[in-house]
N, C-alpha and C. Protein backbone atom coordinates (compact mmCIF):
# COMPACT_ATOMS: atom_id res chain seq x y z
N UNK A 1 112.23 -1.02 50.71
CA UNK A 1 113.15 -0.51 49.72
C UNK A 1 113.17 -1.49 48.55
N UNK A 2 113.30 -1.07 47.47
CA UNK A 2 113.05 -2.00 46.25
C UNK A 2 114.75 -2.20 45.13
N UNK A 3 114.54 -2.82 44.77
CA UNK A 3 115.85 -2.38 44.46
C UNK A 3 116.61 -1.96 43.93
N UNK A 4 115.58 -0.79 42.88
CA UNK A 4 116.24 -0.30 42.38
C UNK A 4 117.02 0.96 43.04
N UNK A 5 116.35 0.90 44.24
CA UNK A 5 117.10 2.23 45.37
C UNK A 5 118.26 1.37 45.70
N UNK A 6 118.36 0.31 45.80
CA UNK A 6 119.53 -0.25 46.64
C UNK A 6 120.83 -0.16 45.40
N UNK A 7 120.63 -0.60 44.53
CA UNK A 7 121.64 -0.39 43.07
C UNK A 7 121.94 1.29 43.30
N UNK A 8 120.69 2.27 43.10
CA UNK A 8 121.42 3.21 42.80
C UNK A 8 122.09 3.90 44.15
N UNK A 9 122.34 3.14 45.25
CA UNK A 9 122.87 3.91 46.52
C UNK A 9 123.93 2.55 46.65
N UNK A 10 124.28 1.89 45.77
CA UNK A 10 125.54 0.93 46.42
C UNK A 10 126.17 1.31 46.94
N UNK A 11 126.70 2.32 47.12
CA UNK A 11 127.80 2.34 47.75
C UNK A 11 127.61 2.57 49.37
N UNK A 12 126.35 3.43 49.40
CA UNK A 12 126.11 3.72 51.02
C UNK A 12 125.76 2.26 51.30
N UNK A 13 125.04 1.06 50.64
CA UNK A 13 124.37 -0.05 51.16
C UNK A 13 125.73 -1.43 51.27
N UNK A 14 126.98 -0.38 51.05
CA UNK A 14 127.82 -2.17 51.36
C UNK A 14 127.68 -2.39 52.71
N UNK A 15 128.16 -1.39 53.64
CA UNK A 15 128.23 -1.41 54.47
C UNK A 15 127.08 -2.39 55.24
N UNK A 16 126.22 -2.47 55.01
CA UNK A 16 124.82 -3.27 55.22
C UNK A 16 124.53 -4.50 54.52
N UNK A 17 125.32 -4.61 53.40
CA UNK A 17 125.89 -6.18 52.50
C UNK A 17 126.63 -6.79 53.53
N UNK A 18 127.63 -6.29 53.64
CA UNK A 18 129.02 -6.79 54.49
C UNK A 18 128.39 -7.52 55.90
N UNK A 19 127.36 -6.83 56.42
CA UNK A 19 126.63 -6.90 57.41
C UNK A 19 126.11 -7.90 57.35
N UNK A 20 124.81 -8.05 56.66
CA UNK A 20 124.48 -9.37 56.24
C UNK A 20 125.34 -10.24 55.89
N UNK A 21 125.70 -10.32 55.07
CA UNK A 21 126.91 -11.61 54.32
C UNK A 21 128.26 -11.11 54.42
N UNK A 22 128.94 -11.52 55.58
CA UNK A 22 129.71 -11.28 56.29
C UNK A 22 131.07 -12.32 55.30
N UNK A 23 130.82 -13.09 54.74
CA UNK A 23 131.59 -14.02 53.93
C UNK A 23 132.02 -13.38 52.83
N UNK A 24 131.27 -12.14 52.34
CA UNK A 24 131.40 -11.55 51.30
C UNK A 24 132.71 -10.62 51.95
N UNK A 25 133.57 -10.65 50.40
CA UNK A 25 135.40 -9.88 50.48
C UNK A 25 134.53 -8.19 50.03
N UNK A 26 135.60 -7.50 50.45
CA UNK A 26 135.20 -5.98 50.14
C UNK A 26 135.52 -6.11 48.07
N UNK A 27 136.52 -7.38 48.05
CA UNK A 27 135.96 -7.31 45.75
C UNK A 27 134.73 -7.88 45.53
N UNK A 28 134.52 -8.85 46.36
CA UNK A 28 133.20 -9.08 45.87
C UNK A 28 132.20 -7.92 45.70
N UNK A 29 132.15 -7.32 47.13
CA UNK A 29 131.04 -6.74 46.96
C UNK A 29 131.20 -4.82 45.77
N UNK A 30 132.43 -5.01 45.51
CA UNK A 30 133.16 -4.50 44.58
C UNK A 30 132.48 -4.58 43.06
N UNK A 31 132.79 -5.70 43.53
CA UNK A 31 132.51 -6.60 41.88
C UNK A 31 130.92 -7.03 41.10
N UNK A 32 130.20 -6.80 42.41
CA UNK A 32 128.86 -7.24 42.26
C UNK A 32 127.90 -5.80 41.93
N UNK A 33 128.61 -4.74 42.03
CA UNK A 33 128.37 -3.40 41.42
C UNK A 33 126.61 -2.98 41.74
N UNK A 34 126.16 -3.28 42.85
CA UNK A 34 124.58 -3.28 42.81
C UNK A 34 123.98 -3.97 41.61
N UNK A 35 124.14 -5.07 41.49
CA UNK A 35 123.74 -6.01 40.16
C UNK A 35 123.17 -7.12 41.04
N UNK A 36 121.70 -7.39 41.57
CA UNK A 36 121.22 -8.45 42.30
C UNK A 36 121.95 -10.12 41.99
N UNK A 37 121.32 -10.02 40.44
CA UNK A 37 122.22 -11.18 39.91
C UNK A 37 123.52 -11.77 40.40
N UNK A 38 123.90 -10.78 40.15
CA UNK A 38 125.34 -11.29 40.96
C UNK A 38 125.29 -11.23 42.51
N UNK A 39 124.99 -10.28 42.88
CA UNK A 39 124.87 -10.35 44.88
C UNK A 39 124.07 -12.09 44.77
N UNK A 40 123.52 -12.69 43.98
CA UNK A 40 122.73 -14.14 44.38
C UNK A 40 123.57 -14.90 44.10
N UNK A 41 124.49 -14.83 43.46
CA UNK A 41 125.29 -15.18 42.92
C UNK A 41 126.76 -15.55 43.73
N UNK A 42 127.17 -15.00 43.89
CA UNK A 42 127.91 -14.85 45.24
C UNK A 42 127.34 -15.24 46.32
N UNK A 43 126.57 -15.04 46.93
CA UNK A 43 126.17 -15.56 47.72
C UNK A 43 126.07 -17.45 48.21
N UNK A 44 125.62 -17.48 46.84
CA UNK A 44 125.55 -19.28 46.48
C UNK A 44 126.99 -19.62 46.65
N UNK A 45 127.50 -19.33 46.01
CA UNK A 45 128.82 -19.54 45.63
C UNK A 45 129.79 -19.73 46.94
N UNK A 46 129.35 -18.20 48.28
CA UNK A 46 129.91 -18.25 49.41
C UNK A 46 129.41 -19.56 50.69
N UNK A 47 128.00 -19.05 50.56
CA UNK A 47 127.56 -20.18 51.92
C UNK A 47 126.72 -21.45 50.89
N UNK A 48 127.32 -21.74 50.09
CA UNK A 48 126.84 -22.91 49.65
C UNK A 48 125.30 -23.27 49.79
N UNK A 49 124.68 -21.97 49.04
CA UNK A 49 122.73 -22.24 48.89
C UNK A 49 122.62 -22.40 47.89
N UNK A 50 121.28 -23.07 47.74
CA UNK A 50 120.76 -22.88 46.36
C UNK A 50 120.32 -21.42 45.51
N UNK A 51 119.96 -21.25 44.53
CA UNK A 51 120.08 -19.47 44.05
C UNK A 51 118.51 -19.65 44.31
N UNK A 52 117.23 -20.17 45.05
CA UNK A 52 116.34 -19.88 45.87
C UNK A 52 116.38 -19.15 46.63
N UNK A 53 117.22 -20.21 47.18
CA UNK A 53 117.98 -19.56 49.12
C UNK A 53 118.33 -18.21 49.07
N UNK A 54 119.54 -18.12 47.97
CA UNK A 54 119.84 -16.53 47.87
C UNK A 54 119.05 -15.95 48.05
N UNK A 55 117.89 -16.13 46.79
CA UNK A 55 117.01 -14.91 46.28
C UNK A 55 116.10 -14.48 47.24
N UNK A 56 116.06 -15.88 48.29
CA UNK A 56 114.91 -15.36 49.84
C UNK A 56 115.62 -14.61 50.89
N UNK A 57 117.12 -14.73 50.76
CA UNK A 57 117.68 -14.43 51.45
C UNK A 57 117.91 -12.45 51.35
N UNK A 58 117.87 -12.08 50.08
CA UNK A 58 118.23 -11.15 49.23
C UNK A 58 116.80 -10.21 49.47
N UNK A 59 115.73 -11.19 49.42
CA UNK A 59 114.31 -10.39 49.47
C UNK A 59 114.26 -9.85 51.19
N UNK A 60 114.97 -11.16 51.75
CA UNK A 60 114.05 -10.90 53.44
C UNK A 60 115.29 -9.70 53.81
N UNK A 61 116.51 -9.69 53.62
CA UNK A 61 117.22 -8.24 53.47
C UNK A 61 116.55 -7.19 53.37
N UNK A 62 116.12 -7.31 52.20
CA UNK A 62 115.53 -5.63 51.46
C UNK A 62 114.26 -5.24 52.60
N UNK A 63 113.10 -6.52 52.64
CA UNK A 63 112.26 -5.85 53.59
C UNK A 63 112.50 -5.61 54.58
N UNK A 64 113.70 -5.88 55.53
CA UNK A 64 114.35 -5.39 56.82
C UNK A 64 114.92 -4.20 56.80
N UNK A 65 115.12 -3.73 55.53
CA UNK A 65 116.17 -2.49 54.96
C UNK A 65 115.38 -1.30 55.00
């Protein structure tokens, strides 16, 4: 899945955010509106990674997805 499918189905895919990044609040993932940027973003911010980490973290998601 790439992501621009995942943006345009946010809403079916929190459920599967939440999943993964379990640290993430239902505003965050509110707030992060299917906008990767920000899902990396948050992320850093939550478990204290570098925005690498996110972005591998964000990729190895999608190809499991």
């Amino acid at each position: 899945m790439n992501w621009d499918q995942i943006e345009g189905k946010w809403k079916e895919m929190t459920g599967k955010v939440q999943t993964q990044w379990g640290k993430l609040t239902d505003d965050d993932i509110q707030q992060i509106k299917g906008d990767r940027r920000e899902l990396a973003g948050r992320i850093q911010q939550k478990y204290g990674v570098t925005k690498e980490a996110a972005e591998k973290q964000i990729d190895d998601w999608m190809s499991a997805s």
